[in-house]
Protein backbone atom coordinates (compact mmCIF):
# COMPACT_ATOMS: atom_id res chain seq x y z
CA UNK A 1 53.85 68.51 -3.05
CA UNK A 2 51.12 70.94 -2.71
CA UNK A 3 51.72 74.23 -0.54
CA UNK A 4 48.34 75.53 0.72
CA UNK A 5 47.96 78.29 3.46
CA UNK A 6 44.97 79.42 4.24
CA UNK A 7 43.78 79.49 7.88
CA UNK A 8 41.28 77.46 7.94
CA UNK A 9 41.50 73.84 6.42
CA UNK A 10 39.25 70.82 6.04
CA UNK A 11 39.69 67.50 5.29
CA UNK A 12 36.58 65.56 4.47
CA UNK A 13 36.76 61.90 4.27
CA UNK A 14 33.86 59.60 2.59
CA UNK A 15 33.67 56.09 1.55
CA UNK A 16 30.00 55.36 0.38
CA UNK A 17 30.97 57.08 -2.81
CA UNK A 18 33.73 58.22 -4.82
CA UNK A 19 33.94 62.26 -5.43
CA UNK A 20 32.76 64.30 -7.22
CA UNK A 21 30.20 61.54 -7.26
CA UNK A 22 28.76 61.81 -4.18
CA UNK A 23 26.31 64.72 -4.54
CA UNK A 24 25.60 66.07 -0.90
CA UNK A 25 29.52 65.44 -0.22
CA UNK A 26 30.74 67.47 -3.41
CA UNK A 27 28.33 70.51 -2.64
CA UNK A 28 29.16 70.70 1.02
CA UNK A 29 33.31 70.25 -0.13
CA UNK A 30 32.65 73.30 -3.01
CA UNK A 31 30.66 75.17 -0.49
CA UNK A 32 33.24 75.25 1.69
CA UNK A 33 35.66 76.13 -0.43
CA UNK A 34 34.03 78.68 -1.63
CA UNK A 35 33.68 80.04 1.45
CA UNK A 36 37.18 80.63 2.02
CA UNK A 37 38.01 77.13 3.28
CA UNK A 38 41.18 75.01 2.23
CA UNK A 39 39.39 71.73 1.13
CA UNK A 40 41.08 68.18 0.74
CA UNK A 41 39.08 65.16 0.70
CA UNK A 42 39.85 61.46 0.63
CA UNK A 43 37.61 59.07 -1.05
CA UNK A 44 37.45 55.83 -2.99
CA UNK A 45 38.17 55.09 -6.44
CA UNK A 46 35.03 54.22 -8.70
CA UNK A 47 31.88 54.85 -11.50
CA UNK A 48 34.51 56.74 -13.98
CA UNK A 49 36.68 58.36 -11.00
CA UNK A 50 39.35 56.78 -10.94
CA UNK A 51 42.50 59.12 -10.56
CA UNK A 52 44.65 58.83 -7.20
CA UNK A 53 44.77 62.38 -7.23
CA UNK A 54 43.52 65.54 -8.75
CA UNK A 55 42.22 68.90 -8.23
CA UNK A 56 38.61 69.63 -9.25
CA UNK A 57 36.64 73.09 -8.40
CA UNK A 58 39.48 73.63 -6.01
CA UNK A 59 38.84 70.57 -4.01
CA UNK A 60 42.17 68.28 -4.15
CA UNK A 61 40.57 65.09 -3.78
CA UNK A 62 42.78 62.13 -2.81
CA UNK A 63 41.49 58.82 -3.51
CA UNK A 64 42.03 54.82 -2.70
CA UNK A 65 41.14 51.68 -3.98
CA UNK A 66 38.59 48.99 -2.35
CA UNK A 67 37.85 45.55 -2.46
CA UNK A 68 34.93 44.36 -5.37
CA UNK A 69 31.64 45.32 -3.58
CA UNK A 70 29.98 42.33 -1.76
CA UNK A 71 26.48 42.12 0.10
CA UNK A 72 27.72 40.02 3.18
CA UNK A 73 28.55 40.66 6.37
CA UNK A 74 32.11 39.31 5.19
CA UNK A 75 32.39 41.24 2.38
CA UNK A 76 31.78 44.47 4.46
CA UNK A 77 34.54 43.92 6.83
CA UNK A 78 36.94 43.36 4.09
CA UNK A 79 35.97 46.85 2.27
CA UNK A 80 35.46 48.73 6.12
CA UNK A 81 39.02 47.37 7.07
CA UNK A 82 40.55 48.29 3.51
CA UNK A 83 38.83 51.72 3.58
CA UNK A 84 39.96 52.36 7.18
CA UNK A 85 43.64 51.59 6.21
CA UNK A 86 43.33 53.69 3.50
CA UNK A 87 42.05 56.71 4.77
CA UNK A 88 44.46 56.73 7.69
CA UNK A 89 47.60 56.43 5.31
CA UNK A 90 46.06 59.38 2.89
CA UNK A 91 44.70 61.78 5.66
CA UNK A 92 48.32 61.13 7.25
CA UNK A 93 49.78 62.43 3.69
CA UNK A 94 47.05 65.71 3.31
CA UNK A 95 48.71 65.76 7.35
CA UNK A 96 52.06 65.97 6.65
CA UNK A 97 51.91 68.29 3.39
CA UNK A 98 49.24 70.79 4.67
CA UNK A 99 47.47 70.11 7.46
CA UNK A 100 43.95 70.51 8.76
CA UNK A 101 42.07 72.43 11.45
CA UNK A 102 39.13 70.19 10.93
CA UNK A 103 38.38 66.76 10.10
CA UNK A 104 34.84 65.86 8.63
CA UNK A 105 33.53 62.14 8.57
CA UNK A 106 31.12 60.78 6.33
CA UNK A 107 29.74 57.35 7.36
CA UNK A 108 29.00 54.84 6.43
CA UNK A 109 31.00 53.02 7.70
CA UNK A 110 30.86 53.88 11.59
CA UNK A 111 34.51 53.18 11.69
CA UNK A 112 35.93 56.60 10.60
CA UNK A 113 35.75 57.98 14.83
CA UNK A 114 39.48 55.34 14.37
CA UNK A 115 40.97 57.47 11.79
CA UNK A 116 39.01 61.47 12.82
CA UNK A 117 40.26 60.38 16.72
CA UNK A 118 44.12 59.84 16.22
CA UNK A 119 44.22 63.64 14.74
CA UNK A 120 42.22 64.85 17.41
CA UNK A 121 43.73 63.08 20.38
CA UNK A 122 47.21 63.58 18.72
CA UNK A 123 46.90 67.45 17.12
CA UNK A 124 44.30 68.99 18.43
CA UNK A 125 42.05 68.74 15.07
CA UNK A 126 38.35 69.76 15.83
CA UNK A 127 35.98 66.60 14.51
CA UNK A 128 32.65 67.25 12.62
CA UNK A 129 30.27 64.00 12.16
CA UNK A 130 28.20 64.49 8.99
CA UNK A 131 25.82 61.16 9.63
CA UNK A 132 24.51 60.29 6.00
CA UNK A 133 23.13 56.36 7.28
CA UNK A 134 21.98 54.48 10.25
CA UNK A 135 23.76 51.74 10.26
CA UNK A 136 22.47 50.07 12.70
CA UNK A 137 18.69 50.10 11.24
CA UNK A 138 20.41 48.85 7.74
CA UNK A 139 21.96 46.21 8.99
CA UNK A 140 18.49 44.93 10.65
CA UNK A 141 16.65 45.99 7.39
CA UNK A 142 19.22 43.97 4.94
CA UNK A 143 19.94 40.56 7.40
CA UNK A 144 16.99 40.86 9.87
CA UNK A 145 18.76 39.75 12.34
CA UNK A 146 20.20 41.30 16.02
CA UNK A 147 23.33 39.24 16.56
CA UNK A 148 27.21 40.48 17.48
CA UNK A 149 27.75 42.43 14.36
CA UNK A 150 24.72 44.69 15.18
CA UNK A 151 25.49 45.58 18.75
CA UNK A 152 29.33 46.65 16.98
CA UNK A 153 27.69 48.97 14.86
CA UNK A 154 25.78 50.54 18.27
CA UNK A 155 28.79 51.01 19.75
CA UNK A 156 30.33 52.15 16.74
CA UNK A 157 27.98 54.80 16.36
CA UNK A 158 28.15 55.90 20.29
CA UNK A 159 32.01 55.74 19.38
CA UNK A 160 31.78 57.94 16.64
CA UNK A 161 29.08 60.47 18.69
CA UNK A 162 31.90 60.60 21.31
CA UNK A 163 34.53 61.46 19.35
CA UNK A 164 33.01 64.21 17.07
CA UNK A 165 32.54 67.21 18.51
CA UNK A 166 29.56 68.31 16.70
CA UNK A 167 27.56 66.29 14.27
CA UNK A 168 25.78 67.10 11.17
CA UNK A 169 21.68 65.39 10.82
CA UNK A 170 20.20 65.53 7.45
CA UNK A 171 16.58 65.55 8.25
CA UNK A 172 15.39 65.61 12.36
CA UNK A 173 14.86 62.11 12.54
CA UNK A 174 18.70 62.22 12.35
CA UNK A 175 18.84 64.76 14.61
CA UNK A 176 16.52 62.93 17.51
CA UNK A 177 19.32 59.89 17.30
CA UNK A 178 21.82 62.45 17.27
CA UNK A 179 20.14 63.70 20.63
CA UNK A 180 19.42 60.29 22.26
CA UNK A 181 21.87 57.56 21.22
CA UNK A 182 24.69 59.80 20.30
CA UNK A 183 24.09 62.12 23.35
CA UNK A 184 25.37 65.21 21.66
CA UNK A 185 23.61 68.63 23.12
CA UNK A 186 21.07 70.70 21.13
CA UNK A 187 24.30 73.43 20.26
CA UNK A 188 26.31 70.53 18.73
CA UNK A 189 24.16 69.46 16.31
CA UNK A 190 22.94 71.08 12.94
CA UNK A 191 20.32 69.69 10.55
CA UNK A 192 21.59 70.19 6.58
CA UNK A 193 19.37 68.40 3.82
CA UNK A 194 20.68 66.42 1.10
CA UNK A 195 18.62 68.66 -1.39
CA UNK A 196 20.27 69.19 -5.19
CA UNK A 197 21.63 72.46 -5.90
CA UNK A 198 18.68 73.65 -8.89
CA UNK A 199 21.63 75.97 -10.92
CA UNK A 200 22.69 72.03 -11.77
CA UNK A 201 19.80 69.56 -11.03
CA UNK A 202 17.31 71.09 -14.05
CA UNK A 203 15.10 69.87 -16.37
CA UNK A 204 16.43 69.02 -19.68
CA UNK A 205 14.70 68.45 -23.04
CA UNK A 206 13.07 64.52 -22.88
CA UNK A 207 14.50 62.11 -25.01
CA UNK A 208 11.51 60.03 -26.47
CA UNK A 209 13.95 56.67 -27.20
CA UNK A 210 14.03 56.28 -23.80
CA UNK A 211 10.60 55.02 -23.52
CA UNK A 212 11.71 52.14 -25.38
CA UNK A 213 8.46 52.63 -27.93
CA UNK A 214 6.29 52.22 -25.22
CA UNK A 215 3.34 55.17 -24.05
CA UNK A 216 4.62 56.01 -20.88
CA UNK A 217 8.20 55.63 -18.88
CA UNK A 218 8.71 55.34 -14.92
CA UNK A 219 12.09 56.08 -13.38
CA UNK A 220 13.85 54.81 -10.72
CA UNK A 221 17.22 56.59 -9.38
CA UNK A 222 19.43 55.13 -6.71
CA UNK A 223 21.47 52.38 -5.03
CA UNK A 224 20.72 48.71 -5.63
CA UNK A 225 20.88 46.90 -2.66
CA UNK A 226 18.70 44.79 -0.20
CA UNK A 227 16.68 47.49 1.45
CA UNK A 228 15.89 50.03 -1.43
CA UNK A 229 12.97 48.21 -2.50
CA UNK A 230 14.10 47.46 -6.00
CA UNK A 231 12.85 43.84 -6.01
CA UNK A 232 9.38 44.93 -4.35
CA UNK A 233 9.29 47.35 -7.38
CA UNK A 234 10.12 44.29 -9.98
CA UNK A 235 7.18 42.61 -8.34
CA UNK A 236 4.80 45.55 -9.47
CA UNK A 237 5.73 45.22 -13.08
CA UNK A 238 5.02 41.69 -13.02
CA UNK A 239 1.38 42.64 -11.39
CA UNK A 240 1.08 45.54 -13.86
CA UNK A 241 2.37 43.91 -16.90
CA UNK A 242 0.29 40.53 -16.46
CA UNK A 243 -2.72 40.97 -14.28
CA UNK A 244 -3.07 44.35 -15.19
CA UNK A 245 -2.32 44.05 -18.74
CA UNK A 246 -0.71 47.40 -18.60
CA UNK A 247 1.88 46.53 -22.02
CA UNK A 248 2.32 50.10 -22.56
CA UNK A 249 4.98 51.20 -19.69
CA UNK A 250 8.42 51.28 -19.93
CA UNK A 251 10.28 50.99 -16.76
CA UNK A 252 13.49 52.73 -16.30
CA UNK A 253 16.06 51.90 -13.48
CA UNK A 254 19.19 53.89 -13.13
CA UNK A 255 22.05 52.84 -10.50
CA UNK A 256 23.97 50.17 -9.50
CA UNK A 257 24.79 48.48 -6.35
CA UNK A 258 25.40 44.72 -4.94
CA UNK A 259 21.67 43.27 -5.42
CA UNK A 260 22.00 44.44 -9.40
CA UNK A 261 22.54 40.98 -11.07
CA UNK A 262 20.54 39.24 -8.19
CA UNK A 263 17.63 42.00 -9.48
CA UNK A 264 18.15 40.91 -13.31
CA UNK A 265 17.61 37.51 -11.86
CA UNK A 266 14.36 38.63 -10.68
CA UNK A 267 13.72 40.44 -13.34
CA UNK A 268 14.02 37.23 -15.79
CA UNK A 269 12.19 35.10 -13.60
CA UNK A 270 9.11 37.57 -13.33
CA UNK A 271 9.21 37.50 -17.09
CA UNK A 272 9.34 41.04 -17.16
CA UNK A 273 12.16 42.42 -19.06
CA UNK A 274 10.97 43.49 -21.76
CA UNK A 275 9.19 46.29 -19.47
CA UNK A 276 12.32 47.05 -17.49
CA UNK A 277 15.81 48.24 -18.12
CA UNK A 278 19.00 48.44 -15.97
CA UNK A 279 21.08 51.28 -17.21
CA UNK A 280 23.88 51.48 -14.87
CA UNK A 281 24.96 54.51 -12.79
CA UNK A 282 24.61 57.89 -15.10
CA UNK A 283 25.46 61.25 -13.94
CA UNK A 284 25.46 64.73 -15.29
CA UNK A 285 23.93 65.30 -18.22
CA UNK A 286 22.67 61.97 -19.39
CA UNK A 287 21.14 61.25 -15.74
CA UNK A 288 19.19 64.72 -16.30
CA UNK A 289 17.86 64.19 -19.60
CA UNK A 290 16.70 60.68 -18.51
CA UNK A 291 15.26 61.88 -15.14
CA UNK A 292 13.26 64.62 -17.44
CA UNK A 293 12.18 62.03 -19.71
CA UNK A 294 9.83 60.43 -17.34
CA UNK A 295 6.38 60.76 -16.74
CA UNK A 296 6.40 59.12 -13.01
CA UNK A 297 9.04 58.76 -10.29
CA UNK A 298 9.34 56.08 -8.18
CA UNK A 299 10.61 55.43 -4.35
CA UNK A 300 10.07 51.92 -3.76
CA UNK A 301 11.87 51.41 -0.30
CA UNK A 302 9.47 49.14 1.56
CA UNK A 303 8.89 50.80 5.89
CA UNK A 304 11.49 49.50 7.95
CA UNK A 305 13.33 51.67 10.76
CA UNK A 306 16.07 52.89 8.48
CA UNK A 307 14.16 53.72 5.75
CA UNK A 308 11.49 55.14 7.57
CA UNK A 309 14.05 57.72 9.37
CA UNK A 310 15.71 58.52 5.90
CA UNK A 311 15.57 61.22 3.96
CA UNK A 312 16.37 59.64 0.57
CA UNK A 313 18.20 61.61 -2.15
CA UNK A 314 15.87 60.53 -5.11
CA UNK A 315 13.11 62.30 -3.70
CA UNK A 316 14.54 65.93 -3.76
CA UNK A 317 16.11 64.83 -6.88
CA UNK A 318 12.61 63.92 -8.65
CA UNK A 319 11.03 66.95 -7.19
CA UNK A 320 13.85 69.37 -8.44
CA UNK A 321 13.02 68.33 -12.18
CA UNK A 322 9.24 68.55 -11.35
CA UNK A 323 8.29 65.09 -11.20
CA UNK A 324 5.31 63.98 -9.55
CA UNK A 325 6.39 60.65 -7.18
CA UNK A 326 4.67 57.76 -5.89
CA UNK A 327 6.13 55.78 -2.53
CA UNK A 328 4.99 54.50 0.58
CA UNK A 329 3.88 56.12 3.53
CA UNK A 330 7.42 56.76 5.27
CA UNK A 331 7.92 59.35 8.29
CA UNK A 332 10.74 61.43 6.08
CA UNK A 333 9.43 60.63 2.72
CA UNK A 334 6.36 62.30 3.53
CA UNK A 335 7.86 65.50 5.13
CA UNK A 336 9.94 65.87 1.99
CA UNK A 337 7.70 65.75 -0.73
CA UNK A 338 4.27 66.18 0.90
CA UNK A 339 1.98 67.21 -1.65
CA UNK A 340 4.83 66.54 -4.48
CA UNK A 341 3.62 62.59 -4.31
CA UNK A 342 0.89 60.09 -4.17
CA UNK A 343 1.15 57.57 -1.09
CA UNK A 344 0.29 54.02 -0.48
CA UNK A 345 0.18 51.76 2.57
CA UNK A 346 3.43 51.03 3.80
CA UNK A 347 4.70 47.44 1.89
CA UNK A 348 1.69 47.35 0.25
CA UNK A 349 3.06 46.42 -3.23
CA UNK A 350 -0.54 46.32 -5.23
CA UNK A 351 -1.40 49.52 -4.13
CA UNK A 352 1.88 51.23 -4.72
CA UNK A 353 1.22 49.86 -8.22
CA UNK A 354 -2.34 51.14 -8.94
CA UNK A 355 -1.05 54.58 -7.76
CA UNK A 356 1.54 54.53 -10.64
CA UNK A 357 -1.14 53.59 -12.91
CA UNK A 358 -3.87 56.20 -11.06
CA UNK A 359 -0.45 59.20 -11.97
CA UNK A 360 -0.06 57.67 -15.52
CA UNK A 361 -3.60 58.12 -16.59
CA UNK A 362 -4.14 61.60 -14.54
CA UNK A 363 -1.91 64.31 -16.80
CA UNK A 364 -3.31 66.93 -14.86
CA UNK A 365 -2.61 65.46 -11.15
CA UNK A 366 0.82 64.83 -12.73
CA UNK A 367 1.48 68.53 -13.93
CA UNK A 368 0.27 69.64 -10.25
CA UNK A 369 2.38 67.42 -8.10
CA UNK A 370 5.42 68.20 -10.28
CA UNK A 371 4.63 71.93 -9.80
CA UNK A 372 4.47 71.39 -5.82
CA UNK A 373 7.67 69.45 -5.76
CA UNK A 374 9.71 71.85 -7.79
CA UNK A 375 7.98 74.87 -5.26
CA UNK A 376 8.71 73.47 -2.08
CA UNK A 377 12.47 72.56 -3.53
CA UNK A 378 12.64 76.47 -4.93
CA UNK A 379 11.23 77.86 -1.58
CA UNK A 380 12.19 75.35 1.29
CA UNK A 381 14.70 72.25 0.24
CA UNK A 382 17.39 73.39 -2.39
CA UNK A 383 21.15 73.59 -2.04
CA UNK A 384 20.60 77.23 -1.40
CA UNK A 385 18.27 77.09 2.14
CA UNK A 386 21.08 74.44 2.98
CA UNK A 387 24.36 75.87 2.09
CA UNK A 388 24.18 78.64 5.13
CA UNK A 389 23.85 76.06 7.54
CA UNK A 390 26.28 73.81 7.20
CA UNK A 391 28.99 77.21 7.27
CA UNK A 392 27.28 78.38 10.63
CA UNK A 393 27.64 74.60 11.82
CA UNK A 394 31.81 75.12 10.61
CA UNK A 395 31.49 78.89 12.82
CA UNK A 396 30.14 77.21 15.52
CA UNK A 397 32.92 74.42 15.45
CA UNK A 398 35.83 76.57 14.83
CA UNK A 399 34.91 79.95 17.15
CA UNK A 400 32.30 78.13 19.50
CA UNK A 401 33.03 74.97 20.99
């Protein structure tokens, strides 16, 4: 058994992502902690992390096992219920052997209000919403559909609003929903970006076999699923590769999710893969030295409500190695990178494509929308600008409300 005694103690629970994988979630669980805070978090098992327990950077980090990842609505209730049962039984254990003054829940899923509510209702423990997704819009964006399971995720968000008593936005889309639909007050909720901390995200020396002996290489960084785009992306090889006759890109795509092998599918039936490779998820520093091999970065994620209220991680994380980006025209992809990326109309996959080949074959344009990404990251976005927020969100929480 551990014995812990600081004052002030946190438990974080995520389920997205296993820690320390999940980037924003590690540096707000090590900024905490080294702020003083007693930090514990619970999260699932998965890409190399697969201890039930251990202590890393003085997190103790407590995790669970989930069902095989599925893209249907059926294979989301079994992991949601499975993760909900787990997190209950191990934030019951971090109760019983140390406690917690606060509870901080990661979504998705919406579901966590079932486990963060019994500690409040029961002992008092002060709830903190950190809302990473809209669930709601992703559902729409993946099945396209309003039906039963949508209107549960509303009221599973207005559930999980209710319960926390002050919520976390990471761009002010996030915070407008937070506002409205959640019906928190101005006091209770605090915007902190998902931007990389730039003493770890840095640009590394390129690896030239990465471009697979072709001229140039395009990245791609992220999750795999049905509304990041990936497919619209495959598409744009196919046009680049045979009715541009562009032979001479390589096309890197790094990340995993449940639309992967549907994707290689794709990918085969485009008859592009000699152009395009799926590594897998890579982190640390593999992931930078591949990231810093590329001469373009891509965002792909076609406009849709969710994605056009994201703020999307691979954005900050292409500008923070000075990379110049091309996506389309999406409310919070644009207020990120600004002049850090070339734009084209939204779901408009031929011109997304002749702006990678318009970056490709302008070195200097490149150089300069690298150098504006890393700037506004240096002077505006990085871990740094963030970090002092999301403690005077915890002062407010803890002294405040």
């Amino acid at each position: 058994m551990i014995s812990l005694s600081r004052q002030d103690k946190v438990l974080i629970i995520v389920e997205n992502l296993p820690l320390p994988f999940d980037r924003r979630v590690w540096m707000e669980a090590t900024t905490l902690q080294k702020a003083g805070y007693l930090v514990c978090a619970i999260s699932p098992q998965g890409n190399g992390f697969e201890k039930d327990y251990e202590e890393i950077e003085g997190i103790h980090i407590y995790r669970h096992p989930l069902p095989k990842e599925e893209s249907s609505v059926k294979g989301y209730l079994r992991e949601y219920c499975c993760a909900v049962y787990w997190q209950f039984r191990l934030a019951w254990r971090v109760w019983q052997e140390q406690g917690f003054d606060v509870i901080h829940i990661c979504n998705p899923p919406d579901l966590l209000f079932l486990v963060a509510g019994w500690f409040k209702f029961f002992h008092g423990v002060r709830v903190i919403f950190d809302h990473h997704d809209l669930s709601p819009e992703m559902y729409i964006a993946k099945y396209n559909r309003r039906d039963i399971f949508y209107y549960g995720l509303r009221l599973a968000e207005r559930l999980t609003y209710a319960t926390a008593d002050l919520a976390i936005a990471t761009n002010e889309s996030h915070r407008k929903i937070a506002l409205t639909r959640g019906g928190k007050k101005a006091k209770q909720v605090f915007v902190v970006r998902s931007a990389p901390d730039l003493s770890r995200f840095h640009v590394i020396s390129p690896n030239p076999s990465y471009r697979k002996g072709k001229k140039y290489l395009v990245g791609y960084v992220g999750v795999m699923g049905e509304p990041e785009g990936v497919d619209c992306l495959l598409r744009m090889v196919r046009y680049l590769v045979w009715e541009k006759n562009r032979r001479d890109i390589h096309f890197m795509l790094i990340g995993g999710g449940p639309a992967v092998e549907k994707l290689k599918t794709l990918s085969q039936k485009l008859e592009v893969t000699e152009f395009v490779e799926f590594t897998g998820f890579k982190t640390g520093k593999e992931l930078l030295e591949r990231l810093s091999s590329c001469d373009v970065c891509v965002e792909p994620s076609p406009k849709s409500a969710y994605n056009d209220n994201c703020t999307m991680n691979k954005i900050l994380e292409y500008m923070a190695l000075g990379k110049p980006i091309v996506q389309f025209d999406l409310r919070e992809g644009r207020r990120s990178a600004q002049g850090a990326s070339l734009y084209a109309k939204p779901n408009d996959e031929i011109e997304f494509a002749d702006k990678i080949v318009e970056l490709l074959d302008s070195p200097h344009i490149r150089k300069q929308m690298g150098a504006e990404g890393r700037r506004r990251m240096e002077d505006v976005l990085e871990w740094r600008h963030q970090a002092p927020k999301l403690l005077e969100a915890y002062t407010a929480i803890l002294q405040f409300l």
